[in-house]
Every structure is written in C-alpha cells, then in structure tokens.
Protein backbone atom coordinates (compact mmCIF):
# COMPACT_ATOMS: atom_id res chain seq x y z
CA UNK A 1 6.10 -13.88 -5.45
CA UNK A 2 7.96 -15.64 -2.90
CA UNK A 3 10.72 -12.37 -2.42
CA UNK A 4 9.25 -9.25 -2.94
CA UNK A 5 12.36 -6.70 -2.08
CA UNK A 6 10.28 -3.63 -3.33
CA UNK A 7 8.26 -4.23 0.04
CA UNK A 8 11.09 -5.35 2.00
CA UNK A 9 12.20 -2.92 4.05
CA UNK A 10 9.50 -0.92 5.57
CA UNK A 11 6.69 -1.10 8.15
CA UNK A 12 4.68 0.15 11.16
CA UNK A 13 2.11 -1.43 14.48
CA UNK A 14 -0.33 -4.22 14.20
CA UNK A 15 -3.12 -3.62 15.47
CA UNK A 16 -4.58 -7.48 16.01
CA UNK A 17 -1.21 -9.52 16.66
CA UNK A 18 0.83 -9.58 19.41
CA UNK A 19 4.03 -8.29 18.74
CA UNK A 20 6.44 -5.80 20.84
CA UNK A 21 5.84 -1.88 18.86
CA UNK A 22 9.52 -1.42 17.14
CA UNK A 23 11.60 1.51 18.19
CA UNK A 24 12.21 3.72 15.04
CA UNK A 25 15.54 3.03 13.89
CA UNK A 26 17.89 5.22 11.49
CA UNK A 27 19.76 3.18 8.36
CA UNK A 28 22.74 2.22 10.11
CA UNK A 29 21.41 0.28 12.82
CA UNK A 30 21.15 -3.41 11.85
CA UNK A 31 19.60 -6.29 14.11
CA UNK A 32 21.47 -9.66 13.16
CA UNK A 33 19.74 -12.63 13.66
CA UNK A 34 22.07 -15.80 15.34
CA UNK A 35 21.94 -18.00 12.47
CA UNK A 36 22.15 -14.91 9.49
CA UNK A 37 25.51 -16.58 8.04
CA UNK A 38 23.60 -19.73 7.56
CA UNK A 39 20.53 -18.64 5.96
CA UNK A 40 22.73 -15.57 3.56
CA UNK A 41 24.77 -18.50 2.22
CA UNK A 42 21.57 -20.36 1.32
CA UNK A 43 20.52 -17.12 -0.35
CA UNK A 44 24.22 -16.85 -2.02
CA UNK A 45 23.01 -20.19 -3.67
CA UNK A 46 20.21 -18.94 -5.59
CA UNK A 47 21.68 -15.23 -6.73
CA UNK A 48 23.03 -13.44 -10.04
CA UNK A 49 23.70 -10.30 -10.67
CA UNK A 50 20.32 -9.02 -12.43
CA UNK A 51 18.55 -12.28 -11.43
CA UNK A 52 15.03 -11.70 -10.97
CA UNK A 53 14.57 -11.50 -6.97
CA UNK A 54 10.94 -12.65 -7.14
CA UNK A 55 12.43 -15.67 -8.05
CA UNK A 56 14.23 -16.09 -4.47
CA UNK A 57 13.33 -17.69 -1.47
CA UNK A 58 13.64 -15.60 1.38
CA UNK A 59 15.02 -16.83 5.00
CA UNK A 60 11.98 -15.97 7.36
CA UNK A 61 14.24 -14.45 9.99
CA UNK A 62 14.16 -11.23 7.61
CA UNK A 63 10.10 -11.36 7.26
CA UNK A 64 8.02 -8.87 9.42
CA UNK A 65 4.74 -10.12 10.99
CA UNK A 66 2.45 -8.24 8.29
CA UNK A 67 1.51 -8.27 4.98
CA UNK A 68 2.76 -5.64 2.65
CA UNK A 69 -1.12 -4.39 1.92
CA UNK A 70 -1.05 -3.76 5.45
CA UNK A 71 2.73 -1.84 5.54
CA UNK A 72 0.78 0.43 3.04
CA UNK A 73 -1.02 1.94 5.86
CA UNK A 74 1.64 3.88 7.12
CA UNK A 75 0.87 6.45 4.66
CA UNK A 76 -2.23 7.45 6.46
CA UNK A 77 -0.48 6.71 9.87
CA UNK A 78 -0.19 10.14 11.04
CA UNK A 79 -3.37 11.77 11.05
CA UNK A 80 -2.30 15.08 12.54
CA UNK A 81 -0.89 15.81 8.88
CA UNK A 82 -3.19 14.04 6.82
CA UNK A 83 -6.76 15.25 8.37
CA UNK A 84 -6.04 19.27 8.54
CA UNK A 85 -4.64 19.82 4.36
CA UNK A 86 -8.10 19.88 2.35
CA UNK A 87 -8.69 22.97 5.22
CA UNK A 88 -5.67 25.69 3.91
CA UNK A 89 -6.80 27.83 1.88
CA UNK A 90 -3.94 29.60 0.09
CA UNK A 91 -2.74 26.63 -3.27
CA UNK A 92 0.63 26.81 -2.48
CA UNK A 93 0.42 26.47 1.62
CA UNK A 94 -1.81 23.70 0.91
CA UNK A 95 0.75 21.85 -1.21
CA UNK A 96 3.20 22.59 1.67
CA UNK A 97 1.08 20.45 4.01
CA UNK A 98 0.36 17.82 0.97
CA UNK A 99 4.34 17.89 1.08
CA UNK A 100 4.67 17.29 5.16
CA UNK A 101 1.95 14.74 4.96
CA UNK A 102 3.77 12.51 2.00
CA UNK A 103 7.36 12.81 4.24
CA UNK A 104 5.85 11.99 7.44
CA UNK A 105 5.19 8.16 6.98
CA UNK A 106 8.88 7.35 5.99
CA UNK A 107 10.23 6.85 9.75
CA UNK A 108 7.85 4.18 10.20
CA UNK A 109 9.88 0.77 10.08
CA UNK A 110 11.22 -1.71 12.46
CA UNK A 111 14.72 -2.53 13.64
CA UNK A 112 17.11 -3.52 10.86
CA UNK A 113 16.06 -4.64 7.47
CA UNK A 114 12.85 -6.78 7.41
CA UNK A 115 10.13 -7.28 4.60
CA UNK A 116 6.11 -7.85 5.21
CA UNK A 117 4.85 -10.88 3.77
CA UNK A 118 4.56 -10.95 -0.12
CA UNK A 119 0.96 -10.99 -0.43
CA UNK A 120 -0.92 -13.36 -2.54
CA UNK A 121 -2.97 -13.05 -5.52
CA UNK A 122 -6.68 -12.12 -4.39
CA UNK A 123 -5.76 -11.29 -0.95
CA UNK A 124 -7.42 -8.58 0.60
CA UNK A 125 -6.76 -6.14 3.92
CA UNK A 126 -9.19 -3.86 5.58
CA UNK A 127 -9.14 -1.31 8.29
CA UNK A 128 -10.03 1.68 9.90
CA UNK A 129 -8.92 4.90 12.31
CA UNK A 130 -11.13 6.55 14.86
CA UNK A 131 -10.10 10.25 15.03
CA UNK A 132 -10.48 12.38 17.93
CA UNK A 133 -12.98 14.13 16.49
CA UNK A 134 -15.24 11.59 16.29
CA UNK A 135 -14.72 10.91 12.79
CA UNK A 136 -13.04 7.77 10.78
CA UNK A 137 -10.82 7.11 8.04
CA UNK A 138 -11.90 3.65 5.99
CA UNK A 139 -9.25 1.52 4.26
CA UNK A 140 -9.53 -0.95 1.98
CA UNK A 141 -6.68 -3.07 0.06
CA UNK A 142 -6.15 -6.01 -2.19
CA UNK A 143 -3.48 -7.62 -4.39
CA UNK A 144 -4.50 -6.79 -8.16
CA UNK A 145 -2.01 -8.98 -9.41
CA UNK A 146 1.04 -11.60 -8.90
CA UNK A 147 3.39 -11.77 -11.84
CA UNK A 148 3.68 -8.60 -11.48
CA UNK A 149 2.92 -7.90 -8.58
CA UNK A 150 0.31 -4.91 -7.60
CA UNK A 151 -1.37 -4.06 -4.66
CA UNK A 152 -3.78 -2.10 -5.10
CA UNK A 153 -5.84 0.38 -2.42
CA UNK A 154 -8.46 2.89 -1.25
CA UNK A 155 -8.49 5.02 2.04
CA UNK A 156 -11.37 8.07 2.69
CA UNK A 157 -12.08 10.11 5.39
CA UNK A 158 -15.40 11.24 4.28
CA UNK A 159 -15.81 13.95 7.14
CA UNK A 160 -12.72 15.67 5.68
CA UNK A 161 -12.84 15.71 1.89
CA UNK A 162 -9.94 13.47 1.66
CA UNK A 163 -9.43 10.94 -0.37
CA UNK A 164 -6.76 8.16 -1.60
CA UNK A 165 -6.29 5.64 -4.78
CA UNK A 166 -2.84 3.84 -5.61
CA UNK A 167 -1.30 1.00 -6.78
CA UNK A 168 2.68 -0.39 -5.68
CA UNK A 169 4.24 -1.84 -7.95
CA UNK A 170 7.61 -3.11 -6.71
CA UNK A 171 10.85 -3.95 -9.18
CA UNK A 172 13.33 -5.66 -7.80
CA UNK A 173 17.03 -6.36 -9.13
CA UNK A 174 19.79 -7.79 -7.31
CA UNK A 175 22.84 -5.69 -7.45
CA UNK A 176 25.97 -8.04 -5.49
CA UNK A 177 25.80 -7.09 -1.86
CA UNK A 178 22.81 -5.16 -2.24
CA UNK A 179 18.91 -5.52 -3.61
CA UNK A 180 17.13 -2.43 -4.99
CA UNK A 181 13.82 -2.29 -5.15
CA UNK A 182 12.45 0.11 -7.70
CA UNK A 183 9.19 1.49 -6.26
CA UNK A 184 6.66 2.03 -9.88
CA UNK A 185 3.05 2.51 -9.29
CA UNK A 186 1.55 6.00 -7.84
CA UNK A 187 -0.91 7.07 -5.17
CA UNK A 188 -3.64 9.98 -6.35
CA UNK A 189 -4.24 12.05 -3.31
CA UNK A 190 -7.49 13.50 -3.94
CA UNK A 191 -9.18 16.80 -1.38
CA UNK A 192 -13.06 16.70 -2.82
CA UNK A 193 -13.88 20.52 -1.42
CA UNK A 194 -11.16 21.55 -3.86
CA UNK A 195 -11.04 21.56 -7.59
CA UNK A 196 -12.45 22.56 -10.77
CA UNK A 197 -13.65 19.62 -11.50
CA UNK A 198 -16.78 18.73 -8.57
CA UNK A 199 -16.61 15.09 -8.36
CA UNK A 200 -12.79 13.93 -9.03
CA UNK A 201 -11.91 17.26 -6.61
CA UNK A 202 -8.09 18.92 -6.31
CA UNK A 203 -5.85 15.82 -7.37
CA UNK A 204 -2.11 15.45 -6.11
CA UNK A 205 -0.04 12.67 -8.09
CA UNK A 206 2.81 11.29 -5.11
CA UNK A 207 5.68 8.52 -6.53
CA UNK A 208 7.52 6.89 -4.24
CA UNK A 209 11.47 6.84 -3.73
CA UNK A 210 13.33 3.27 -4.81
CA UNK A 211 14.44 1.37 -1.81
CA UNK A 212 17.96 -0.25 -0.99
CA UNK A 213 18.68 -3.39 1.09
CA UNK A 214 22.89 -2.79 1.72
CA UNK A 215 24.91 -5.46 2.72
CA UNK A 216 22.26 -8.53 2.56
CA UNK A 217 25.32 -11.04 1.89
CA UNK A 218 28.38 -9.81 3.68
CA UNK A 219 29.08 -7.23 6.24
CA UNK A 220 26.38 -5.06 8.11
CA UNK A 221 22.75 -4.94 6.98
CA UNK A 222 21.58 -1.79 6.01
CA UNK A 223 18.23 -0.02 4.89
CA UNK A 224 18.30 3.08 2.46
CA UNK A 225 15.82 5.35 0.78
CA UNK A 226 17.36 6.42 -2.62
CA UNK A 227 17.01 8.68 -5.67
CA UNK A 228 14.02 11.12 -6.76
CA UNK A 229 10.44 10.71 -5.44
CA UNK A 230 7.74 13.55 -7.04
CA UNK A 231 4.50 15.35 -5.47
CA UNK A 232 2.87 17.09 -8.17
CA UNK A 233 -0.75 19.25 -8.17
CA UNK A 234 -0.95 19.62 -12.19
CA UNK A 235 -4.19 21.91 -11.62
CA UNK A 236 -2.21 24.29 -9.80
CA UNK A 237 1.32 23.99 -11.57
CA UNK A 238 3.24 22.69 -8.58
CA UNK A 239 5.93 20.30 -8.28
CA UNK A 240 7.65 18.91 -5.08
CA UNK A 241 10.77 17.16 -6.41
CA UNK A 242 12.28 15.11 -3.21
CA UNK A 243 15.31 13.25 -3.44
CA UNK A 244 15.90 10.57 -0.93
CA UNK A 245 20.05 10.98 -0.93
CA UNK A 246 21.99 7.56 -0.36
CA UNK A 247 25.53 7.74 1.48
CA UNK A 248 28.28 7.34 -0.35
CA UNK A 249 31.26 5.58 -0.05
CA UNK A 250 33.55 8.49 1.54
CA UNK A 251 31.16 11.10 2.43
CA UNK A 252 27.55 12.37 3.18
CA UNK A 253 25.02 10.67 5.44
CA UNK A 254 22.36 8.24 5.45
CA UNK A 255 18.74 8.94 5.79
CA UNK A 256 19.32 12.69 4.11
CA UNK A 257 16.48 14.42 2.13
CA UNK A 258 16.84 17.24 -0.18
CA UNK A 259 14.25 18.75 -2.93
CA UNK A 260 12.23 21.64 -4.25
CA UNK A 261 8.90 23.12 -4.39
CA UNK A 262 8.19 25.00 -7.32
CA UNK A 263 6.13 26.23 -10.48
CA UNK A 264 5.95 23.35 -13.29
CA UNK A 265 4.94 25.84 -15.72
CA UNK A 266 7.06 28.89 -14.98
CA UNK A 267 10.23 27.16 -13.49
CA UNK A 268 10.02 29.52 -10.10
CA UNK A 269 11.21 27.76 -6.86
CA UNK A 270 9.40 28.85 -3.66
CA UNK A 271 10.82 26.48 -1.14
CA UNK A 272 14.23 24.35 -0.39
CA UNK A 273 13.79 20.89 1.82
CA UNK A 274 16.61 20.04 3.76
CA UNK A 275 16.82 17.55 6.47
CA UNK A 276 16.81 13.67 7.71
CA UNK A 277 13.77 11.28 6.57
CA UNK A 278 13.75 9.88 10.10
CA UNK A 279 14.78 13.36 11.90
CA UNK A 280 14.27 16.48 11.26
CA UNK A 281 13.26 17.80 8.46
CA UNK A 282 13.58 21.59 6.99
CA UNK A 283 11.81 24.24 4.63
CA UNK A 284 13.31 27.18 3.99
CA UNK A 285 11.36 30.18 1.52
CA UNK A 286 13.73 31.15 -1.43
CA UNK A 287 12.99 34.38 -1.38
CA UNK A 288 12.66 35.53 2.31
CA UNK A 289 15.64 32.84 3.59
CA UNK A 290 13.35 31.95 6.42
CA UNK A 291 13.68 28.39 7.12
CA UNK A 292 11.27 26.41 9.75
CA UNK A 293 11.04 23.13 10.72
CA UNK A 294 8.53 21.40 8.70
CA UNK A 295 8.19 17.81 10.18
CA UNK A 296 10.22 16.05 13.13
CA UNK A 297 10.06 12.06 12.87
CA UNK A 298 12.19 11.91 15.68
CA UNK A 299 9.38 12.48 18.16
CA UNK A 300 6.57 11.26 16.07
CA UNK A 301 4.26 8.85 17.57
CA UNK A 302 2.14 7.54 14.51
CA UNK A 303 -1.19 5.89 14.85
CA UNK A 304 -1.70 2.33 13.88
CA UNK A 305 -4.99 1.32 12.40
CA UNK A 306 -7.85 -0.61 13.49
CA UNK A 307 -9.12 -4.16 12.20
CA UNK A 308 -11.45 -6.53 13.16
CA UNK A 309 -11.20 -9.66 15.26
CA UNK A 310 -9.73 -12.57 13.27
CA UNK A 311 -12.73 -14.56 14.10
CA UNK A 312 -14.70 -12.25 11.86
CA UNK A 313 -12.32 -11.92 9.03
CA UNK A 314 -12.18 -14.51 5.93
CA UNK A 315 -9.99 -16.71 4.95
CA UNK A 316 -8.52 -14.54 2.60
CA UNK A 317 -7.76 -11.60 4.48
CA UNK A 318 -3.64 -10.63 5.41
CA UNK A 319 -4.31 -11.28 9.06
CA UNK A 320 -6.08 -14.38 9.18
CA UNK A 321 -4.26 -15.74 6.27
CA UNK A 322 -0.56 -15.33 7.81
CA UNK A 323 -1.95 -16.01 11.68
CA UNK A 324 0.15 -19.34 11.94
CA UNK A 325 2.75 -17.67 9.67
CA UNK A 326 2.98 -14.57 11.85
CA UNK A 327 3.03 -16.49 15.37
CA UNK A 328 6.19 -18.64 13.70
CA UNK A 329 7.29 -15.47 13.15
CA UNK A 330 7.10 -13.73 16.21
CA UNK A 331 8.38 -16.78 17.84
CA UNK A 332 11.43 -16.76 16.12
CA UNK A 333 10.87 -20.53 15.39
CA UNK A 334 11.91 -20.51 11.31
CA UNK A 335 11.49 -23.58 10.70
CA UNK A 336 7.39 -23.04 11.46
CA UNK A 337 7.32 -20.05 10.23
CA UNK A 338 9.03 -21.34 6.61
CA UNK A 339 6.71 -24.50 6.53
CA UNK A 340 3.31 -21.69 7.66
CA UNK A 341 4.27 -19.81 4.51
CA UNK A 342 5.25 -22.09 2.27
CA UNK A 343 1.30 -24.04 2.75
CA UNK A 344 -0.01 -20.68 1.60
CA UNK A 345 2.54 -20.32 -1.52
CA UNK A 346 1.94 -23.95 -2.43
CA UNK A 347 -2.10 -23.27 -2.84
CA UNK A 348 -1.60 -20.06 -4.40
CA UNK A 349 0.66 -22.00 -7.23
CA UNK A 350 -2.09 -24.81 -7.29
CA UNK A 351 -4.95 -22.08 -7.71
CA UNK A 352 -3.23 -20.78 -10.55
CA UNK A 353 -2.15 -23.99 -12.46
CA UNK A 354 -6.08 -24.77 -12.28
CA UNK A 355 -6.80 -21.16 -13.92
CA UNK A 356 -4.26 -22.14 -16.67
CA UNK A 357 -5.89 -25.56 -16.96
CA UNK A 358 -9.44 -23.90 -16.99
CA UNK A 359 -9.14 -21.47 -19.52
CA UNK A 360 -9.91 -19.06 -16.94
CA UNK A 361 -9.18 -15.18 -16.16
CA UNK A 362 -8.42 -14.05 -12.48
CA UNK A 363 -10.04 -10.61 -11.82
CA UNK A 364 -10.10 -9.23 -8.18
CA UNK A 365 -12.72 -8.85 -6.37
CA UNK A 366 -13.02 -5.20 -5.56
CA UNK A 367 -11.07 -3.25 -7.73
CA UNK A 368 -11.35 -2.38 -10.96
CA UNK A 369 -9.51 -2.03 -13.78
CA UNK A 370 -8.96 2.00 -15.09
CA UNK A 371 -10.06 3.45 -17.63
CA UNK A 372 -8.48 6.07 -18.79
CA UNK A 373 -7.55 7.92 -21.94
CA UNK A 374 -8.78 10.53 -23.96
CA UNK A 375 -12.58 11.68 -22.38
CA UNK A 376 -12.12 7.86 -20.29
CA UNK A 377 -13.91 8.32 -16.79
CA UNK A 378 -10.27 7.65 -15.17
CA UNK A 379 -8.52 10.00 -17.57
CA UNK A 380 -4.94 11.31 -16.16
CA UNK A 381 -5.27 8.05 -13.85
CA UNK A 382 -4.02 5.58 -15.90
CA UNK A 383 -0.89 4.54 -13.83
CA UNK A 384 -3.08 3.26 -11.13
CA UNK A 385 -4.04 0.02 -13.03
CA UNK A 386 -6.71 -0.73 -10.81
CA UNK A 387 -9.21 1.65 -8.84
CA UNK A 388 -11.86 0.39 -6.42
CA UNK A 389 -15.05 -1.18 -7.85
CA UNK A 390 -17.61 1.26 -6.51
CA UNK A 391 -19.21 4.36 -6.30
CA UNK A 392 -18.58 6.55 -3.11
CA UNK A 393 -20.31 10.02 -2.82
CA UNK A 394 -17.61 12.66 -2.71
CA UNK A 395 -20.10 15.10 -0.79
CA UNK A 396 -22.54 13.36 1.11
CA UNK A 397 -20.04 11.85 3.95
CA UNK A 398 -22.51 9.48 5.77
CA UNK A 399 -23.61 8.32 2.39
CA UNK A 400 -20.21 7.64 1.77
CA UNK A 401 -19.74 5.91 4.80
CA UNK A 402 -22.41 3.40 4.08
CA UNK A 403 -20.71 2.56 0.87
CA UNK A 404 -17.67 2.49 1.70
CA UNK A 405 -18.86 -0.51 4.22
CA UNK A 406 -21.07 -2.08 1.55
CA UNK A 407 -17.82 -2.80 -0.60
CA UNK A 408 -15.90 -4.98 1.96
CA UNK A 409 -16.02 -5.66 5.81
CA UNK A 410 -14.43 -3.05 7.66
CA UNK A 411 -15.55 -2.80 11.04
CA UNK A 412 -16.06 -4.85 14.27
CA UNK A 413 -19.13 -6.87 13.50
CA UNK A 414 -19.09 -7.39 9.97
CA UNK A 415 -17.97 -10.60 8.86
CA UNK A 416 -17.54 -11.70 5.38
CA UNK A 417 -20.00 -13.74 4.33
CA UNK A 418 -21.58 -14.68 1.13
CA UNK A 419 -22.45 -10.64 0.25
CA UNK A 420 -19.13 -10.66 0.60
CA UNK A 421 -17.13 -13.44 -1.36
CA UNK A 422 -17.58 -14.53 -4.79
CA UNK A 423 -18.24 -17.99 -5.28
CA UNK A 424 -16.45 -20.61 -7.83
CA UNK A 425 -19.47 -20.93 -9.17
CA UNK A 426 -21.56 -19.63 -12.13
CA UNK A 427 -24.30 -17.56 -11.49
CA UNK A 428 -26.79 -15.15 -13.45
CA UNK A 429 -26.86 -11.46 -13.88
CA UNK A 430 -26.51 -9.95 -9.94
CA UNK A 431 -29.62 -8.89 -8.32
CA UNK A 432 -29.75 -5.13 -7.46
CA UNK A 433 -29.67 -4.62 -3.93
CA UNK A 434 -30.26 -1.16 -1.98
CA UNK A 435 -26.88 -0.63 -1.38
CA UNK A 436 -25.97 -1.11 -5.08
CA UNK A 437 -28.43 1.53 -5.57
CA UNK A 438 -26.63 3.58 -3.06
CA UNK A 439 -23.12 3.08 -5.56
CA UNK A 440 -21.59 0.18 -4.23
CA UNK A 441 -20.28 -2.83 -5.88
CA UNK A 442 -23.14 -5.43 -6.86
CA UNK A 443 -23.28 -8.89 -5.21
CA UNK A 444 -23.77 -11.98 -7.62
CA UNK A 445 -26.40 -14.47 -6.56
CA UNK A 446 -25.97 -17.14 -4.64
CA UNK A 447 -25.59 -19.91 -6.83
CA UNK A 448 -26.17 -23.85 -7.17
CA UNK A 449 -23.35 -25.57 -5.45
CA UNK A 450 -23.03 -28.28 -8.74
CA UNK A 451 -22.69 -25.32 -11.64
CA UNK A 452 -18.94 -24.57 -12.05
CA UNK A 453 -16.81 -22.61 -12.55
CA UNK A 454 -17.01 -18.97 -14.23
CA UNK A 455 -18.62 -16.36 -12.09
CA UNK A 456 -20.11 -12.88 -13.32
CA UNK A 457 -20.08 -9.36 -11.60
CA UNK A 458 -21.39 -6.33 -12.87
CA UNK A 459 -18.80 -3.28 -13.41
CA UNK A 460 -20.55 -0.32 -10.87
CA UNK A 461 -18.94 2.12 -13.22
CA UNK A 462 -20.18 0.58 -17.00
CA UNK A 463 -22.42 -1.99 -15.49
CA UNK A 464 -20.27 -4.73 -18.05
CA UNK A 465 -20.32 -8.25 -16.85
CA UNK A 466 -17.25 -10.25 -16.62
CA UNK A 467 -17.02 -13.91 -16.16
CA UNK A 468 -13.44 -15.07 -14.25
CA UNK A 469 -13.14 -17.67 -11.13
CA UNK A 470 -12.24 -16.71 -7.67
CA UNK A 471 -9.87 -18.28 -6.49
CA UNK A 472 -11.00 -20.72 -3.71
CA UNK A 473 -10.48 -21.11 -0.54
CA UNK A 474 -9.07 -24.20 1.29
C-alpha cells in the first residue's frame, strides 16, 4: 500500500534511529514543510472524492521515520497504567484502570500530521521494555496482509498476567480537503489471574477511534481523533463508550473526549469522561458527583521500547528494512528518501507478481489465522484475523518467557537466522525441537538449496501443515 492514511497520523520514540524525541503537540499545531505547495499539487493530481487512498503516492516530507507495526507500540508505552490493572480487585475499578490505560497512549504523536511507513507484506517488528521491577514486556508484530492491509501483533508481560492480541485494519477514503481513516480491526486485552475461564483469563475487547487528516490540500494541516471508540469486558457486563469529539465549524474544540462507563446488560451508568485526549482528562461518579482526574497527557513522559542492534536484525524487519529510507528521512533529503522507498515497494510488487505467476499462497510467518466460531479454540475472537502462531503458558511466566523468545528474535543477541526464517524452498514435515515441545512455533528443516518453491509449517495449535512461499529476500 503505498498511502496508508489509517496509520498516518500517529506515533511515538525510536529506540535504534537517530532522530530528535517530538514534543507532544495538540491538533491545531501544524509543521509545514518549504516545498508542501509543490508536493500537495502533485497529490491534487492523483485524487477523487471516494478514490481509494491506498492507491496514492505519498510526498515523503509527510512520512515519519518508523513503520506503522512499530507506531503500534504506543499502546503499551506507558507502563505505569498498563502493569498495575490485572492487580484491582473490585470488576468495576479494574475496568476504570483498563479505561485510563486504553486513553493514555493517544498523546503520543509528533509535530503536525505525519504517517509511519506503510509496512510491507511479511514484514515483521520486535521489541521489548525493561520495567523497574525487574521484569519485561515482549512484543512481537508482523503485517498479515497487503490488499487489505493488516498488521497484526502480540505483547505479554508474563510477570503481570497481562496480555495483548490485535489486528489494525486501516480504511481510508478521501473526503476533498480532508482523508479519514476508518480504524477496523480490534485489540483483546487479556489479565490471565482473572476470569472464569483459566487459560483465555478476564478478556477486554478495545476499538479504536477513526482518524482525520484536515486540510491536506489547502489551508492549515490538521490532525483529529473522531467519532465513537468502545472498551467492553462482556464477562462482567461493562461498556466504556468513548467518543473522540471533532471541532466543528463554529464551535467546540479539538482534541475533546467525552463517554460513559456503564452496565451492558442493565443500562446503569457509573461514570462520565470528560476532558482533552492530549490534556487532561476527567471521571466523574454518577451517583456521588465526585469527579477526579483520571489521566493527564500533558505531563506524561511515555516509555519507548527496546530493539536490537540493526546488525542483528533481518532483512525483513521495520528497522533494518527502512534504514536508508529512514536516514533520507531524517535528512529531509526527499528525493533519497522517495527513491529508498520506492526500491522496497518495487520488490514487494515483484514478490507478489511471482506468487500470482506461481500458483502460490502467501501466509505469514508467525501468526496465525483464527479460528473461531461456535466451540472454535478462538471463539468470540474472530475479528482479530490473525493471532500469533504459538503456545505461551498463561501461568508459568519464565516458561512463557522462553517461548515467547523461541517465536521470533527479541532481544540483544539473538539474530535471525535459519530457526528463524522460512526458506523458498520445499522441505519435509518440521522436526520437533525442545522448544516446540515447550509450545512454540515449529521450525521447518533446512532444506536443499535446488528444491523450489512451496514450503510447509506445522500449525502449533492443530498441528495442520500448510505449503505457501516466503517471500524472499533480496
């Protein structure tokens, strides 16, 4: 996808590129690049109302030095909310603090309206956070699909019974002076101390709100959160519904939240949310009047994640990938940073006019598809689309650890090599290997470099083989 608007507008840190840490911003500032007339008119060119915005090629001044399976991260970016919610005992004061971890990542962006890098099909993202407790939260991402596009992702903090499963799924229209970005796809916040059920734990369903690029043709560029987001607990009948206000044209303000938190089954409302995505934000109890400050972004410091050196990651990974891309980038030298990307977008066309030419199915490479549906092991999950190929222990945290890191490189020192990658090869049934045992995802054989070109991996979860071709690297 060579414009992705659904991931266009926010972002946090890097942690492996140099790159000067953005100020948080509110929607009406707007940095304007010296030659933005230029480029918009190129983009006037290509544009109808309702065209297809996938479809558009992007001027890199607007493209942020990341790739969008990396943006994702901000969601577990402030750890001060995320880490202490599995601990509250009470349902509803625990959904509370489900509720101030989901509106805490929002503030995270950088000056005016940029976009990460579109990711491309099979590319994959990794990282980690060391807490002050001595614990660590694993992540692990990669783009499920292209036409349309997914990206798909895992995060677990094993030491505190959390852990996370989503899919994005941007939408993108093209509405005059403004692109929209309808945000499909959901993230299944799971606490595994909590729950009737022992091994999926206490599940909590979060949407996200659409997203609004304002004035990308004419006048001042602007960046909006818009319409009705959802955070729901269905085992314990709750329901956050949070609507991200836009301004209008004569009155109210930008950045305003409003919502409720309330009984799904009997209709009762506990709490009212007031306040500013990037500022303050309010709760007030219905029934006592009491409001309290629930979460200030204003003086938030988030925490980035952690990666590995790029000498260690693969070819394939979002940092290595966009390296040449991302120092065009930060250089503000476009016409590098245009040619960087568009090497990468040529070979990702080429891979997949060989897979047409082939006969062949792309499947990634560590996620699987759900399955859901009546008595289906992913039942209730079925919006996900994809859910990571493995095993992990939900109570035995340094088992989990170890197979969390048996699924993909993670940390400093691991490096992806052939346990890692999937060949373009053919090769026979996988050989079981300890840490397949253990749950993780198996590892085909090494094969013969002359047999071509369909490869076979064992589901974890139904132990079915499927033959596809990876795409390869250049």
């Amino acid at each position: 996808m060579s414009a992705d608007w659904g991931s266009f507008f926010h972002s946090g840190s890097r942690s492996s590129h140099e790159e000067p840490k953005p100020e948080n911003v509110s929607g009406d500032d707007e940095i304007v690049e010296p030659d933005q007339g230029n480029v918009l008119s190129h983009i006037i060119s290509q544009l109808r109302p309702g065209a297809d915005l996938s479809r558009v090629v992007l001027p890199t001044f607007i493209l942020e030095p990341r790739s969008m399976l990396e943006r994702i991260t901000n969601f577990m970016a402030h750890p001060e909310t995320l880490l202490p919610m599995p601990d509250v005992d009470d349902p509803l004061e625990r959904f509370v603090s489900v509720v101030k971890f989901y509106l805490s990542g929002w503030h995270i962006k950088p000056p005016g309206v940029k976009k990460p890098l579109n990711p491309i099909l099979g590319e994959t993202y990794t990282c980690y956070w060391d807490y002050p407790d001595g614990t660590r939260g694993y992540y692990i991402s990669e783009q499920t699909s292209h036409h349309p596009p997914k990206s798909s992702y895992f995060f677990m903090a094993p030491e505190h019974n959390i852990r996370i499963d989503g899919t994005l799924k941007p939408r993108s229209k093209f509405l005059g002076n403004s692109a929209a970005s309808m945000m499909e796809g959901i993230a299944i916040l799971r606490f595994l101390n909590r729950g009737q059920d022992k091994e999926k734990g206490e599940r909590y369903i979060l949407t996200q709100p659409n997203m609004y690029a304002r004035g990308i043709l004419f006048g001042k560029m602007k960046y909006e959160l818009g319409d009705h987001s959802y955070v729901r607990c269905p085992e314990n009948n709750l329901v956050a519904d949070i609507e991200f206000k836009t301004k209008g044209y004569f009155s109210g303000t930008y950045n305003a939240i409003g919502g409720t938190i309330k009984n799904e089954k009997t209709g009762e409302v506990y709490y009212e949310l007031t306040g500013l995505w990037n500022g303050e934000m309010y709760i007030k109890d219905v029934h006592t009047h009491k409001k309290e400050l629930l979460f200030d972004a204003t003086h938030a410091k988030h925490t980035p994640p952690l990666t590995r050196p790029l000498e260690q990651q693969g070819e394939r990974e979002s940092q290595r990938l966009w390296h040449n891309t991302v120092k065009a980038i930060i250089a503000r030298n476009h016409e590098a940073a245009t040619d960087e990307k568009t090497k990468i977008e040529d070979r990702q066309r080429e891979e997949a006019a060989k897979r047409v030419d082939e006969g062949v199915e792309w499947h990634p490479r560590l996620f699987r598809r759900v399955q859901g549906g009546p008595n289906g092991p992913d039942e209730g999950e079925e919006d996900l689309d994809w859910i990571i190929n493995a095993h992990v222990d939900a109570h035995n945290p340094e088992l989990a650890a170890k197979q969390i890191l048996a699924i993909a490189p993670i940390l400093d020192g691991q490096t992806e090599s052939s346990e890692y990658q999937i060949p373009p090869h053919k090769s026979h049934e996988p050989v079981p290997t300890d840490d397949v045992a253990n749950g993780a995802a198996p590892v085909p054989e090494q094969p013969k470099p002359e047999v071509v070109e369909a490869v076979e991996r064992k589901d974890s979860r139904t132990n079915d083989i499927d033959a596809y071709v990876d795409a390869k690297e250049n």
